[in-house]
C-alpha atoms as a PDB file:
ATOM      1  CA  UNK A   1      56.008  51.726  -2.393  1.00  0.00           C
ATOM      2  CA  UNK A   2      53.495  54.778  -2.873  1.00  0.00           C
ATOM      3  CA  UNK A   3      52.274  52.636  -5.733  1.00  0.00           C
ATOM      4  CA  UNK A   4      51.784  49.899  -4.086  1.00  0.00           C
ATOM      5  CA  UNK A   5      50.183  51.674  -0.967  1.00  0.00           C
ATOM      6  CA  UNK A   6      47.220  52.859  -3.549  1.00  0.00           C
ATOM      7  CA  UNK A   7      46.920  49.939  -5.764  1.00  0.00           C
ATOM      8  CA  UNK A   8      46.067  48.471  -1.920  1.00  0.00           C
ATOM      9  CA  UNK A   9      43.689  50.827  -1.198  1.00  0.00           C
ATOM     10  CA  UNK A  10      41.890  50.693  -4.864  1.00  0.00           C
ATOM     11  CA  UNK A  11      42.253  46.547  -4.334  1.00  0.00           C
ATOM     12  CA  UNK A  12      40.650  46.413  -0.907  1.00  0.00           C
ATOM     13  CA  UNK A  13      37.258  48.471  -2.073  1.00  0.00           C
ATOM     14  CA  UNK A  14      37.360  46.329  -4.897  1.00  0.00           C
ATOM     15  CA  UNK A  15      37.359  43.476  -2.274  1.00  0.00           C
ATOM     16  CA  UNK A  16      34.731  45.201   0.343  1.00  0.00           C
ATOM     17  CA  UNK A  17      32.470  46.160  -2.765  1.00  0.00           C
ATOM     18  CA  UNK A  18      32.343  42.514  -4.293  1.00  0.00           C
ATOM     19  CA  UNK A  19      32.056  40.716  -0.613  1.00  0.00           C
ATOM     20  CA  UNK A  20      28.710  43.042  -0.037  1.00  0.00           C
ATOM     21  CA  UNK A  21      27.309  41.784  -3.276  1.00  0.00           C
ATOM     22  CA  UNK A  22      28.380  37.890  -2.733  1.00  0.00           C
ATOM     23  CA  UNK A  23      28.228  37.572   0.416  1.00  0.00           C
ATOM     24  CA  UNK A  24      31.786  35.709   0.694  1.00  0.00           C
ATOM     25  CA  UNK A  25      32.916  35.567   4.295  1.00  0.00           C
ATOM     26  CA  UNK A  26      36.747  34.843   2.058  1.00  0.00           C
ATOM     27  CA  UNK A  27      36.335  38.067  -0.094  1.00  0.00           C
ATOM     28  CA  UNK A  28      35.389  39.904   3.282  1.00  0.00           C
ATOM     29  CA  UNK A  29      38.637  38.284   4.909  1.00  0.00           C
ATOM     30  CA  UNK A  30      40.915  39.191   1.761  1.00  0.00           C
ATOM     31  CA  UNK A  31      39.141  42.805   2.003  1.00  0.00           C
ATOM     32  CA  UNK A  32      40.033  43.069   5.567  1.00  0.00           C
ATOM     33  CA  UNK A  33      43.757  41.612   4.580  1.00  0.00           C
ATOM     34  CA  UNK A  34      44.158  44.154   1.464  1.00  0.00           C
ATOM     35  CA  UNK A  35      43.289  47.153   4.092  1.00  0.00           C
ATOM     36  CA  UNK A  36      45.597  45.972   6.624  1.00  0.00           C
ATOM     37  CA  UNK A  37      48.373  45.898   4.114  1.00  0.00           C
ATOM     38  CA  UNK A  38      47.934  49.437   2.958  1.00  0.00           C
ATOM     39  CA  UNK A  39      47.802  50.877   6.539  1.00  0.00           C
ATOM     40  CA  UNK A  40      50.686  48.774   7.228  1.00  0.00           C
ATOM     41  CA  UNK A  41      52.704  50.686   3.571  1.00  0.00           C
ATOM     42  CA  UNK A  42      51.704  53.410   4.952  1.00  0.00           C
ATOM     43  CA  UNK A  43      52.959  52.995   8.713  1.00  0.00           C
ATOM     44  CA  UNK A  44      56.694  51.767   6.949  1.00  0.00           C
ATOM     45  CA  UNK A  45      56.822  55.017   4.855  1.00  0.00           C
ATOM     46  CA  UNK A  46      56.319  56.711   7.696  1.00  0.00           C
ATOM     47  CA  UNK A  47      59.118  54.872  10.029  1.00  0.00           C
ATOM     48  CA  UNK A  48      61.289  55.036   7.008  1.00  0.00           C
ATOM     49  CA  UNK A  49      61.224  59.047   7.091  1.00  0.00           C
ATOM     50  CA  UNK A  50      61.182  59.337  10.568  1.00  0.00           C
ATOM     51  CA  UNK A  51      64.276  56.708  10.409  1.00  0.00           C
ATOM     52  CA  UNK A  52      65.938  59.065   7.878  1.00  0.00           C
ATOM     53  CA  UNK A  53      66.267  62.047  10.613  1.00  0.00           C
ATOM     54  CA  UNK A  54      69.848  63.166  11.791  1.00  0.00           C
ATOM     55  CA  UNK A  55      71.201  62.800  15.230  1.00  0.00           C
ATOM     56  CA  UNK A  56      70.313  64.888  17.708  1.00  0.00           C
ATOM     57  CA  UNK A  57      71.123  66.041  21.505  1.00  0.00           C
ATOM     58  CA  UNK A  58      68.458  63.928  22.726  1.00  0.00           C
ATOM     59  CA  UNK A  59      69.521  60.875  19.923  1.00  0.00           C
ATOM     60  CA  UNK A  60      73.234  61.155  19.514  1.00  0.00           C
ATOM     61  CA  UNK A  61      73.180  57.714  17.632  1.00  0.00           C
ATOM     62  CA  UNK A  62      70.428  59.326  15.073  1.00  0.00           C
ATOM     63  CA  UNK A  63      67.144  58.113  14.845  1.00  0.00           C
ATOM     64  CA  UNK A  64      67.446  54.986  12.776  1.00  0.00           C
ATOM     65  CA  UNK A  65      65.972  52.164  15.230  1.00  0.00           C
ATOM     66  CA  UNK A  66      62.615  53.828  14.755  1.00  0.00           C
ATOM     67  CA  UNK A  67      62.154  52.127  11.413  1.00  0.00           C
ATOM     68  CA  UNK A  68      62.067  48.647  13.677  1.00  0.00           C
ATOM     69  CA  UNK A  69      59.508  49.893  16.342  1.00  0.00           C
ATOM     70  CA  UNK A  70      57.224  50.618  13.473  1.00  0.00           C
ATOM     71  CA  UNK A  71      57.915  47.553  11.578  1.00  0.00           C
ATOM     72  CA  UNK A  72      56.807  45.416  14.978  1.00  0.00           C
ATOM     73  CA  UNK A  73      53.528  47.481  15.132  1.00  0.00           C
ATOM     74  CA  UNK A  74      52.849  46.393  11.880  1.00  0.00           C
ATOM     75  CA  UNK A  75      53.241  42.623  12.695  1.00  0.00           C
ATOM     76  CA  UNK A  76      50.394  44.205  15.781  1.00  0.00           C
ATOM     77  CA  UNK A  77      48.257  44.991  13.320  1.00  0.00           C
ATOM     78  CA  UNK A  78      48.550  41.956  11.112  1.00  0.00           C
ATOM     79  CA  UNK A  79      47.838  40.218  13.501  1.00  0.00           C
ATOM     80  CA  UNK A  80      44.915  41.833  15.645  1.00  0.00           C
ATOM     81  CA  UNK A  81      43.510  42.967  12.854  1.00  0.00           C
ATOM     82  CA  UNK A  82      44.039  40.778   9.548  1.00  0.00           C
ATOM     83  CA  UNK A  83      44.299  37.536  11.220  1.00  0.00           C
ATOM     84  CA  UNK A  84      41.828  38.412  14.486  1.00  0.00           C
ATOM     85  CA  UNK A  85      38.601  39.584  11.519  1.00  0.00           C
ATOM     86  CA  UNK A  86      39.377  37.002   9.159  1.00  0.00           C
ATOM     87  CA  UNK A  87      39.207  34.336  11.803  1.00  0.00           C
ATOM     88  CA  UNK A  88      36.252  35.404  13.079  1.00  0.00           C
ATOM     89  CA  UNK A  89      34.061  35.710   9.906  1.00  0.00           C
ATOM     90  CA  UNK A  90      35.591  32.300   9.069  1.00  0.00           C
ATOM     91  CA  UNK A  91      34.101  31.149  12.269  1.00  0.00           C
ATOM     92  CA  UNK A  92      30.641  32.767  11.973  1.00  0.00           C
ATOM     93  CA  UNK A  93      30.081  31.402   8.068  1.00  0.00           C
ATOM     94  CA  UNK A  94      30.677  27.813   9.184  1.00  0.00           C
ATOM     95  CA  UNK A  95      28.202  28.437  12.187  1.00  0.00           C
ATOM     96  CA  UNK A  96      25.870  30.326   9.830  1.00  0.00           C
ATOM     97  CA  UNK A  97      26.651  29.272   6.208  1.00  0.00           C
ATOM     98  CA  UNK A  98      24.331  30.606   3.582  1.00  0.00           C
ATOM     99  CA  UNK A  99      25.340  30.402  -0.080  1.00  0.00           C
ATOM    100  CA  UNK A 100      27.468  32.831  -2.022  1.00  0.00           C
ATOM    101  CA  UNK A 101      25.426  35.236  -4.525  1.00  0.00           C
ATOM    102  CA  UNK A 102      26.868  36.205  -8.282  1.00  0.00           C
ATOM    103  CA  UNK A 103      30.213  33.965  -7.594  1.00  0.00           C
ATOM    104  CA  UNK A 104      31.319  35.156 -10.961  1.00  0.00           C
ATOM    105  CA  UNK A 105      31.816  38.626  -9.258  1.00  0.00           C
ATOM    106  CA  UNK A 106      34.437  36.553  -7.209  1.00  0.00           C
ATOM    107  CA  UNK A 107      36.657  35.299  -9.634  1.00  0.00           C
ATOM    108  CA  UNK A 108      36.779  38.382 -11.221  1.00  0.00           C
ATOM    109  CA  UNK A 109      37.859  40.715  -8.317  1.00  0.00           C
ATOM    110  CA  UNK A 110      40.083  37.660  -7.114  1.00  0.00           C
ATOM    111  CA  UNK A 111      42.010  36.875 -10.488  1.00  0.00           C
ATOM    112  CA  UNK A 112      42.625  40.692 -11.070  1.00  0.00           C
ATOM    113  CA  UNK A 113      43.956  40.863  -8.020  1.00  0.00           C
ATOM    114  CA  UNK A 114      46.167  37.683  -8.132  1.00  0.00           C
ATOM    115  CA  UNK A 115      47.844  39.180 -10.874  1.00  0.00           C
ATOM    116  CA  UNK A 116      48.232  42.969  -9.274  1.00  0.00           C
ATOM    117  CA  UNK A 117      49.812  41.334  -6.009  1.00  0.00           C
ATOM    118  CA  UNK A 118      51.524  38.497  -8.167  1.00  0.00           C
ATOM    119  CA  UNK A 119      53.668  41.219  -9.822  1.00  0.00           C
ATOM    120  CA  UNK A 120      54.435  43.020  -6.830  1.00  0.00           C
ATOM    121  CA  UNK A 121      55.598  40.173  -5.264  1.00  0.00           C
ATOM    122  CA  UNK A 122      58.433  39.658  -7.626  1.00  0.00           C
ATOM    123  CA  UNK A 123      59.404  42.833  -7.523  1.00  0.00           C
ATOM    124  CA  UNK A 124      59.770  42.413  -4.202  1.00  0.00           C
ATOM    125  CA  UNK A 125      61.442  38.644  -4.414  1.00  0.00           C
ATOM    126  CA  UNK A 126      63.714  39.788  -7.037  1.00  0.00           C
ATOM    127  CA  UNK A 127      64.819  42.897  -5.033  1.00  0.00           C
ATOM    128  CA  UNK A 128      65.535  40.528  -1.439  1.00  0.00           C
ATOM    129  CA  UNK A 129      67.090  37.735  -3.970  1.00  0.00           C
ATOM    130  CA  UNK A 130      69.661  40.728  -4.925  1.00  0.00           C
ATOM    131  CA  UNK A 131      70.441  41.755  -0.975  1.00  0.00           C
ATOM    132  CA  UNK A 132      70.674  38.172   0.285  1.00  0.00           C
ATOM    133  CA  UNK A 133      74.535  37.348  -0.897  1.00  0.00           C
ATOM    134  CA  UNK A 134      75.239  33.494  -0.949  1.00  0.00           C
ATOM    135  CA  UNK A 135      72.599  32.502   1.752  1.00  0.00           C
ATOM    136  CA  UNK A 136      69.960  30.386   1.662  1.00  0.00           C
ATOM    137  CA  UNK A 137      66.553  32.127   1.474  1.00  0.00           C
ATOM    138  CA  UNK A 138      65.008  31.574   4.882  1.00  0.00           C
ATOM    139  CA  UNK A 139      68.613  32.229   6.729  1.00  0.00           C
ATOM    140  CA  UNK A 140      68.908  35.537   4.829  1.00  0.00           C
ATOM    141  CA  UNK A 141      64.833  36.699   5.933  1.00  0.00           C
ATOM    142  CA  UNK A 142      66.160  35.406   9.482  1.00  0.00           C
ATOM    143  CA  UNK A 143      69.180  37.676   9.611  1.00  0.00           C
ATOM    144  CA  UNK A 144      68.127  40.561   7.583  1.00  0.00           C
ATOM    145  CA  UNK A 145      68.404  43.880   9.123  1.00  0.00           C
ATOM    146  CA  UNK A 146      66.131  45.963   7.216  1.00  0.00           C
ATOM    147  CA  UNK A 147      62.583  45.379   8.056  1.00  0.00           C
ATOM    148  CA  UNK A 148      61.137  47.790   4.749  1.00  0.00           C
ATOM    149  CA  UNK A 149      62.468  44.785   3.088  1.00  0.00           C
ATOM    150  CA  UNK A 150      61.874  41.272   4.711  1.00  0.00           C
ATOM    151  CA  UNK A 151      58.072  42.942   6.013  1.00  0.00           C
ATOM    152  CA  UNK A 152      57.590  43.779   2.182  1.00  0.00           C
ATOM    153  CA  UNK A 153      58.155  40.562   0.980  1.00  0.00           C
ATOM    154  CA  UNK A 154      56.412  38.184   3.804  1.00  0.00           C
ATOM    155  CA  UNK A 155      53.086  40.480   3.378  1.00  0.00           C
ATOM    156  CA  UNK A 156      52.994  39.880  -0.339  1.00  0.00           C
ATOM    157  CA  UNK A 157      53.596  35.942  -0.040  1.00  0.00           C
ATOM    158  CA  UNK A 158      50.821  36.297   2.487  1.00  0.00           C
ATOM    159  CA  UNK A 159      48.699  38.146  -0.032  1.00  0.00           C
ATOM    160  CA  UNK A 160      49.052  35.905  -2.715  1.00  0.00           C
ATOM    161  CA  UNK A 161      48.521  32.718  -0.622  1.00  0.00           C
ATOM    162  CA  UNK A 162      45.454  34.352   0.725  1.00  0.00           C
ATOM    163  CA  UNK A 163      44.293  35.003  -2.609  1.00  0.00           C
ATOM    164  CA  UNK A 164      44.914  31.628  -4.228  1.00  0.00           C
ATOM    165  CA  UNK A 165      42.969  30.202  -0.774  1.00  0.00           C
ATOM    166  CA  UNK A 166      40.083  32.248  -1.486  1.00  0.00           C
ATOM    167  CA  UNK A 167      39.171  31.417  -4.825  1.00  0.00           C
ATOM    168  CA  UNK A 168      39.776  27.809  -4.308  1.00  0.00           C
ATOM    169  CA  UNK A 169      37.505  28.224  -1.596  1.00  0.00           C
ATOM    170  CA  UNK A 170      34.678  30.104  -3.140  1.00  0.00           C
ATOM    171  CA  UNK A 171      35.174  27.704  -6.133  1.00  0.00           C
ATOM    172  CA  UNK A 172      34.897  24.730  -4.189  1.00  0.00           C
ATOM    173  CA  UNK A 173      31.508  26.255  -2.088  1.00  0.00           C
ATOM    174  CA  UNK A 174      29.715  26.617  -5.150  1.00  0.00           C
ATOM    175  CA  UNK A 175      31.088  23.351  -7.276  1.00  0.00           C
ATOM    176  CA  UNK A 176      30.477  21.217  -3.969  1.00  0.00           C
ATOM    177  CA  UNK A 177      27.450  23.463  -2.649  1.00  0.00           C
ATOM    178  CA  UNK A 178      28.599  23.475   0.689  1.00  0.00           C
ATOM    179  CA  UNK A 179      28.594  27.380   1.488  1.00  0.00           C
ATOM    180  CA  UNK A 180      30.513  26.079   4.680  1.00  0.00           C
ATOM    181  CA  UNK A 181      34.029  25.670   2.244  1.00  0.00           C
ATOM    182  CA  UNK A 182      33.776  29.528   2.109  1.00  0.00           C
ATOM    183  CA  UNK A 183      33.993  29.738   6.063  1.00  0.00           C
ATOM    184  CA  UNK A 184      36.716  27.519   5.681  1.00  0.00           C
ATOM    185  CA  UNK A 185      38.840  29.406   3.491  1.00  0.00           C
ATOM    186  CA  UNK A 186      38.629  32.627   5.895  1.00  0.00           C
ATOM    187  CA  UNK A 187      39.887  30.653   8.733  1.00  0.00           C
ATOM    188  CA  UNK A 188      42.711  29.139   6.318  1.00  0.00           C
ATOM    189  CA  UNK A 189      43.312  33.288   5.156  1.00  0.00           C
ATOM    190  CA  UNK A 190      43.229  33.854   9.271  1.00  0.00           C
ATOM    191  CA  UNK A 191      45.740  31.194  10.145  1.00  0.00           C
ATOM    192  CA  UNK A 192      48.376  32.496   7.128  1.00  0.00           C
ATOM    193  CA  UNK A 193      47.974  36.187   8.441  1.00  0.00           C
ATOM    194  CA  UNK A 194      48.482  34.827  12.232  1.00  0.00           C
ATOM    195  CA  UNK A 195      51.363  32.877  11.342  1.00  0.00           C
ATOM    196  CA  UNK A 196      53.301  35.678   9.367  1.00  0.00           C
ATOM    197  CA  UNK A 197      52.244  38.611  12.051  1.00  0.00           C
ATOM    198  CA  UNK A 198      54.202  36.410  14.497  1.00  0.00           C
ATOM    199  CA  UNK A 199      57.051  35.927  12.320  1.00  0.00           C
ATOM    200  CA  UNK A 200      57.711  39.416  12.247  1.00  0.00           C
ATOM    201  CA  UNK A 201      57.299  40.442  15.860  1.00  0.00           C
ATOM    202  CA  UNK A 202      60.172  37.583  16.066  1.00  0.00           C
ATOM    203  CA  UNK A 203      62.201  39.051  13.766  1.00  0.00           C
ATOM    204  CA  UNK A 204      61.492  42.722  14.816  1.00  0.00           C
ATOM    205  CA  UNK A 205      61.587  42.422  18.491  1.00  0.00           C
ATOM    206  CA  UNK A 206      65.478  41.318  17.629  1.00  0.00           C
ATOM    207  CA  UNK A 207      66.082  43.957  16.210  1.00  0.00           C
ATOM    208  CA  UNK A 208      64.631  46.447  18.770  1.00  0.00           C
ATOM    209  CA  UNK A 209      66.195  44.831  21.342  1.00  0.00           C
ATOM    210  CA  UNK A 210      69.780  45.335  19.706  1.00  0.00           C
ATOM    211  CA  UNK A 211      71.067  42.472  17.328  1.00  0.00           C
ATOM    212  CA  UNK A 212      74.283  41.914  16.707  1.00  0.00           C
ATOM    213  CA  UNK A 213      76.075  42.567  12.744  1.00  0.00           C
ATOM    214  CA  UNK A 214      75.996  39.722  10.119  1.00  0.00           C
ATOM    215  CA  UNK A 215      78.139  36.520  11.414  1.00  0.00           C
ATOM    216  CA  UNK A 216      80.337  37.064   8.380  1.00  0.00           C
ATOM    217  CA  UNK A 217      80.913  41.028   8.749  1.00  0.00           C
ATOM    218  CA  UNK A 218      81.980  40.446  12.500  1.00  0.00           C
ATOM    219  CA  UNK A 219      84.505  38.020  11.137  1.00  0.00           C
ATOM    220  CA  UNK A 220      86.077  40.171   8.421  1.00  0.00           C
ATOM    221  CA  UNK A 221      85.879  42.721  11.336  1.00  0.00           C
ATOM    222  CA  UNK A 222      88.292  40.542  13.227  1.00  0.00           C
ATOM    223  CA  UNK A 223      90.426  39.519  10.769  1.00  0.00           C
ATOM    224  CA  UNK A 224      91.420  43.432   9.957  1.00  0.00           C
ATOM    225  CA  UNK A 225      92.189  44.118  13.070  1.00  0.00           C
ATOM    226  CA  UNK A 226      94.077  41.164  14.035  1.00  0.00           C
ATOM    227  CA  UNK A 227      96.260  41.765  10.589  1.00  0.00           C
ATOM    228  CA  UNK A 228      97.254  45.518  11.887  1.00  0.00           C
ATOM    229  CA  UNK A 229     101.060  44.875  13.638  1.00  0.00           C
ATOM    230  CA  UNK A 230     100.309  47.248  15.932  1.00  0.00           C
ATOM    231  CA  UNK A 231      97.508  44.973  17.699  1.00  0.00           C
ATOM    232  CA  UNK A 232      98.884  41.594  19.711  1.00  0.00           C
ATOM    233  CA  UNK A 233      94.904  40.497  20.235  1.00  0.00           C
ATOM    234  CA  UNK A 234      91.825  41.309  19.532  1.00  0.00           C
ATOM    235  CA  UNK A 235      89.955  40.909  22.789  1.00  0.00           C
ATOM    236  CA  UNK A 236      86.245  41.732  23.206  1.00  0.00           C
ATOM    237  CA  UNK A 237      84.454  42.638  19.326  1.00  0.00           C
ATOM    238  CA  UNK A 238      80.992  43.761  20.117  1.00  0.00           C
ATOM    239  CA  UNK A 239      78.164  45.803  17.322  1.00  0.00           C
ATOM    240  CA  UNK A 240      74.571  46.077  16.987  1.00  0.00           C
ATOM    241  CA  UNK A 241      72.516  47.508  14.541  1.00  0.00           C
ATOM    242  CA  UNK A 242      71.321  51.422  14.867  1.00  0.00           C
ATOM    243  CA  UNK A 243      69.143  50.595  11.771  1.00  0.00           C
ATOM    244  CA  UNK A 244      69.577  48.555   8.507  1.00  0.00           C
ATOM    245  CA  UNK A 245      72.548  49.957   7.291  1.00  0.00           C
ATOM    246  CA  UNK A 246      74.039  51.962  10.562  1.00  0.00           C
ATOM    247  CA  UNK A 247      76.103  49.421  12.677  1.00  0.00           C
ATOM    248  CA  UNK A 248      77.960  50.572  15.776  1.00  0.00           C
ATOM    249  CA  UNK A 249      81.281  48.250  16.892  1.00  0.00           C
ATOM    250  CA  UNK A 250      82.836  48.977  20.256  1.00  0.00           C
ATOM    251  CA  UNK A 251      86.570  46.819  20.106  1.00  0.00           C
ATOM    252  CA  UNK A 252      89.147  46.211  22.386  1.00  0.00           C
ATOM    253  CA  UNK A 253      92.125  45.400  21.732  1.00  0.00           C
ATOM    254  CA  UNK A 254      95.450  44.516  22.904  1.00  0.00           C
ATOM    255  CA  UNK A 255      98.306  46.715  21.929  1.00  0.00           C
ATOM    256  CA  UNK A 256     102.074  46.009  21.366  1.00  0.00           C
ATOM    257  CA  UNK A 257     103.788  46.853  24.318  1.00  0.00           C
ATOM    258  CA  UNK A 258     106.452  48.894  22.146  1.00  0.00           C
ATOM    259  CA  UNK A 259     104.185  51.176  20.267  1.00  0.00           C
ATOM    260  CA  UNK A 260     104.610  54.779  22.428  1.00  0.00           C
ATOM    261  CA  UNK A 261     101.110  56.966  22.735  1.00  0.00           C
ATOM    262  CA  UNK A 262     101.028  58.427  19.229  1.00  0.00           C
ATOM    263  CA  UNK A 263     101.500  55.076  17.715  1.00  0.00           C
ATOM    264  CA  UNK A 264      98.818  53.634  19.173  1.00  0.00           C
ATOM    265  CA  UNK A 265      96.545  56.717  17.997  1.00  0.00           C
ATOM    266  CA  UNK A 266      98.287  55.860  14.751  1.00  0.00           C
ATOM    267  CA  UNK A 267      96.904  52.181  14.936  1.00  0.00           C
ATOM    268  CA  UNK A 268      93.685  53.273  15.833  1.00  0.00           C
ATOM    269  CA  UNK A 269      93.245  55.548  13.229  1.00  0.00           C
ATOM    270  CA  UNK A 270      94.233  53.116  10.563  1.00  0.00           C
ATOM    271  CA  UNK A 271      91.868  50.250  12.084  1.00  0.00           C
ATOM    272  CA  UNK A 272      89.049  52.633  11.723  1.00  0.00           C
ATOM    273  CA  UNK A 273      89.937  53.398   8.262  1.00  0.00           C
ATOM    274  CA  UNK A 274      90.416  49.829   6.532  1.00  0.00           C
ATOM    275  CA  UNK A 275      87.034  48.451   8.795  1.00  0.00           C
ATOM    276  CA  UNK A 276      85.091  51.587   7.445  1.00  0.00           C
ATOM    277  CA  UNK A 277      86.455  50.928   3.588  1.00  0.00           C
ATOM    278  CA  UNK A 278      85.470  47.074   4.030  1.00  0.00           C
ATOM    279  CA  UNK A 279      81.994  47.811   5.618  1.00  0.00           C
ATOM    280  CA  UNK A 280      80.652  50.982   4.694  1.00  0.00           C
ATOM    281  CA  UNK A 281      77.314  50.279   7.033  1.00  0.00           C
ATOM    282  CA  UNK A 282      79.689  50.340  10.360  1.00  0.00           C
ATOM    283  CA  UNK A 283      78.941  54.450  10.626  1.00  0.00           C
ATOM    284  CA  UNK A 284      80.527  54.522  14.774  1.00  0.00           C
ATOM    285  CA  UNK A 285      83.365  52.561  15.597  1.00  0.00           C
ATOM    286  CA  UNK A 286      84.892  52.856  19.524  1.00  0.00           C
ATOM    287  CA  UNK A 287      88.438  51.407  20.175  1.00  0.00           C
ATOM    288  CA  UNK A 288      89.340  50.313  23.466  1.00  0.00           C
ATOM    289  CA  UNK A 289      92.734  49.681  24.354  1.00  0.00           C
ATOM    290  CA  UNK A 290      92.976  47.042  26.800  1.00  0.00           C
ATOM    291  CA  UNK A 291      95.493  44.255  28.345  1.00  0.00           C
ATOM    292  CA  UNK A 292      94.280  40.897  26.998  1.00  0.00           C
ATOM    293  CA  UNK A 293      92.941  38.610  29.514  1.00  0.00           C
ATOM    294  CA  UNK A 294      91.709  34.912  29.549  1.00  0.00           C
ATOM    295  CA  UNK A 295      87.923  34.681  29.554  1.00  0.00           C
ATOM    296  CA  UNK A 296      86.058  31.810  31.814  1.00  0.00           C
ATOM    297  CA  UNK A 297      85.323  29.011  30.389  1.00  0.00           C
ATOM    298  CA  UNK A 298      82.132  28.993  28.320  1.00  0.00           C
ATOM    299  CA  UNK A 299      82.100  33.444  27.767  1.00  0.00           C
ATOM    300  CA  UNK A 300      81.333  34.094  24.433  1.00  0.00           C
ATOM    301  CA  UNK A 301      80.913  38.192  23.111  1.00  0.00           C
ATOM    302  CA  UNK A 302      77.018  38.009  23.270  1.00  0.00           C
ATOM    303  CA  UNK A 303      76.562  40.913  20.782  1.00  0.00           C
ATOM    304  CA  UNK A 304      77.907  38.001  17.765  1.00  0.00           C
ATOM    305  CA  UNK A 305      74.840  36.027  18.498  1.00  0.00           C
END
């Protein structure tokens, strides 16, 4: 990522260099988007080491949620600030358009750059196509957990579709002569910025707020402890993530009536070994032992969601 973070920063003076000497409202918009992104590297590698900091008395569950908070200001600033200038100068060059200078500067900032952020996009595609198991690609964005990951990957798509808009737009100013095009493709950069900014607050405000483990880990989860002969049910199964790979599961269960103290300390102890060996990434488990009771009609254990 620190590679990334200063081909970004070398990419958007490139940008802000060639859109003073064109006068390209789409080059402005992509220099704008390029400086966002490497403030926004910068602002994960930062959550990511604060996220890496043990527990202490004031965070006895560790520190790991931070990573999320700074993963949602980064859909902030994607927003306000990519999407909010490039939307604007769109605006302003189809009130005002006036014809781009040297276009030839364009295409050669712009291609360069398609292929810089074209190759750091697969990197980052082929690393999410490894993490996502047997889902489909837009459930596995939806229920990943680790924002240094999904955030990665949307802001490169982003980049390259921004890209690919922009020199199809200055193109199409100067083959058509209508500087307006131009304006055009800055509102079209603004509107894919916008519309990625607010799919990470989505996906990051989840997260802050407490989501629940993966469908299928909660599951396996149930299915160990329901195997154990010392547990008659499972009753209540409840987690939520601490941070991408740090899941805490509170369960209660109902033990056999014929297992003395010590057994059920035995049971306990061998529940919280077999779900540890199955899923490393559940670091706190809590078992409560507790008479099973019917649930009303239409309770579900919210935490699954």
């Amino acid at each position: 990522m620190l590679a990334a973070l200063a081909g970004n920063g070398l990419i958007a003076v490139t940008k802000f260099v060639a859109a003073a000497m064109t006068g390209s409202s789409a080059m402005f918009s992509e220099a704008v988007h390029s400086s966002v992104d490497t403030g926004n590297q910068a602002l994960l590698l930062h959550g990511m080491r604060r996220a890496g900091r043990p527990p202490d008395r004031a965070h006895p569950f560790g520190h790991g949620r931070e990573i999320y908070f700074w993963a949602f200001v980064v859909a902030i600033m994607l927003f306000a600030t990519g999407a909010g200038v490039s939307l604007y100068e769109g605006i302003v060059k189809i009130r005002h358009p006036t014809p781009i200078v040297s276009p030839n500067v364009n295409y050669i900032v712009l291609a360069l750059a398609i292929v810089f952020e074209s190759g750091s996009w697969l990197i980052a595609f082929r690393e999410f196509r490894a993490r996502k198991g047997r889902r489909g690609y837009l459930a596995a964005l939806r229920l990943s957990k680790d924002p240094s990951l999904f955030t990665v990957l949307m802001e490169d798509t982003a980049a390259v579709t921004g890209l690919l808009i922009a020199l199809v737009g200055v193109w199409l100013a100067e083959a058509l002569a209508m500087p307006v095009l131009d304006g055009v493709a800055s509102v079209l950069i603004g509107l894919v910025l916008a519309a990625v900014a607010v799919f990470l607050a989505s996906e990051t405000k989840g997260l802050l707020i407490g989501e629940a483990a993966a469908p299928e880990v909660i599951a396996d989860v149930r299915r160990l402890a329901a195997e154990d002969s010392g547990v008659e049910r499972v009753n209540e199964l409840l987690t939520m993530h601490l941070g991408p790979r740090d899941v805490l599961l509170n369960l209660s269960a109902d033990f056999a009536d014929t297992l003395t103290a010590a057994q059920v300390e035995d049971t306990i102890a061998r529940l919280d070994a077999r779900i540890r060996a199955a899923h490393p990434e559940i670091r706190r488990i809590f078992v409560e032992a507790e008479r099973w009771r019917p649930r009303p009609a239409g309770a579900g254990e919210g935490a699954e969601g």
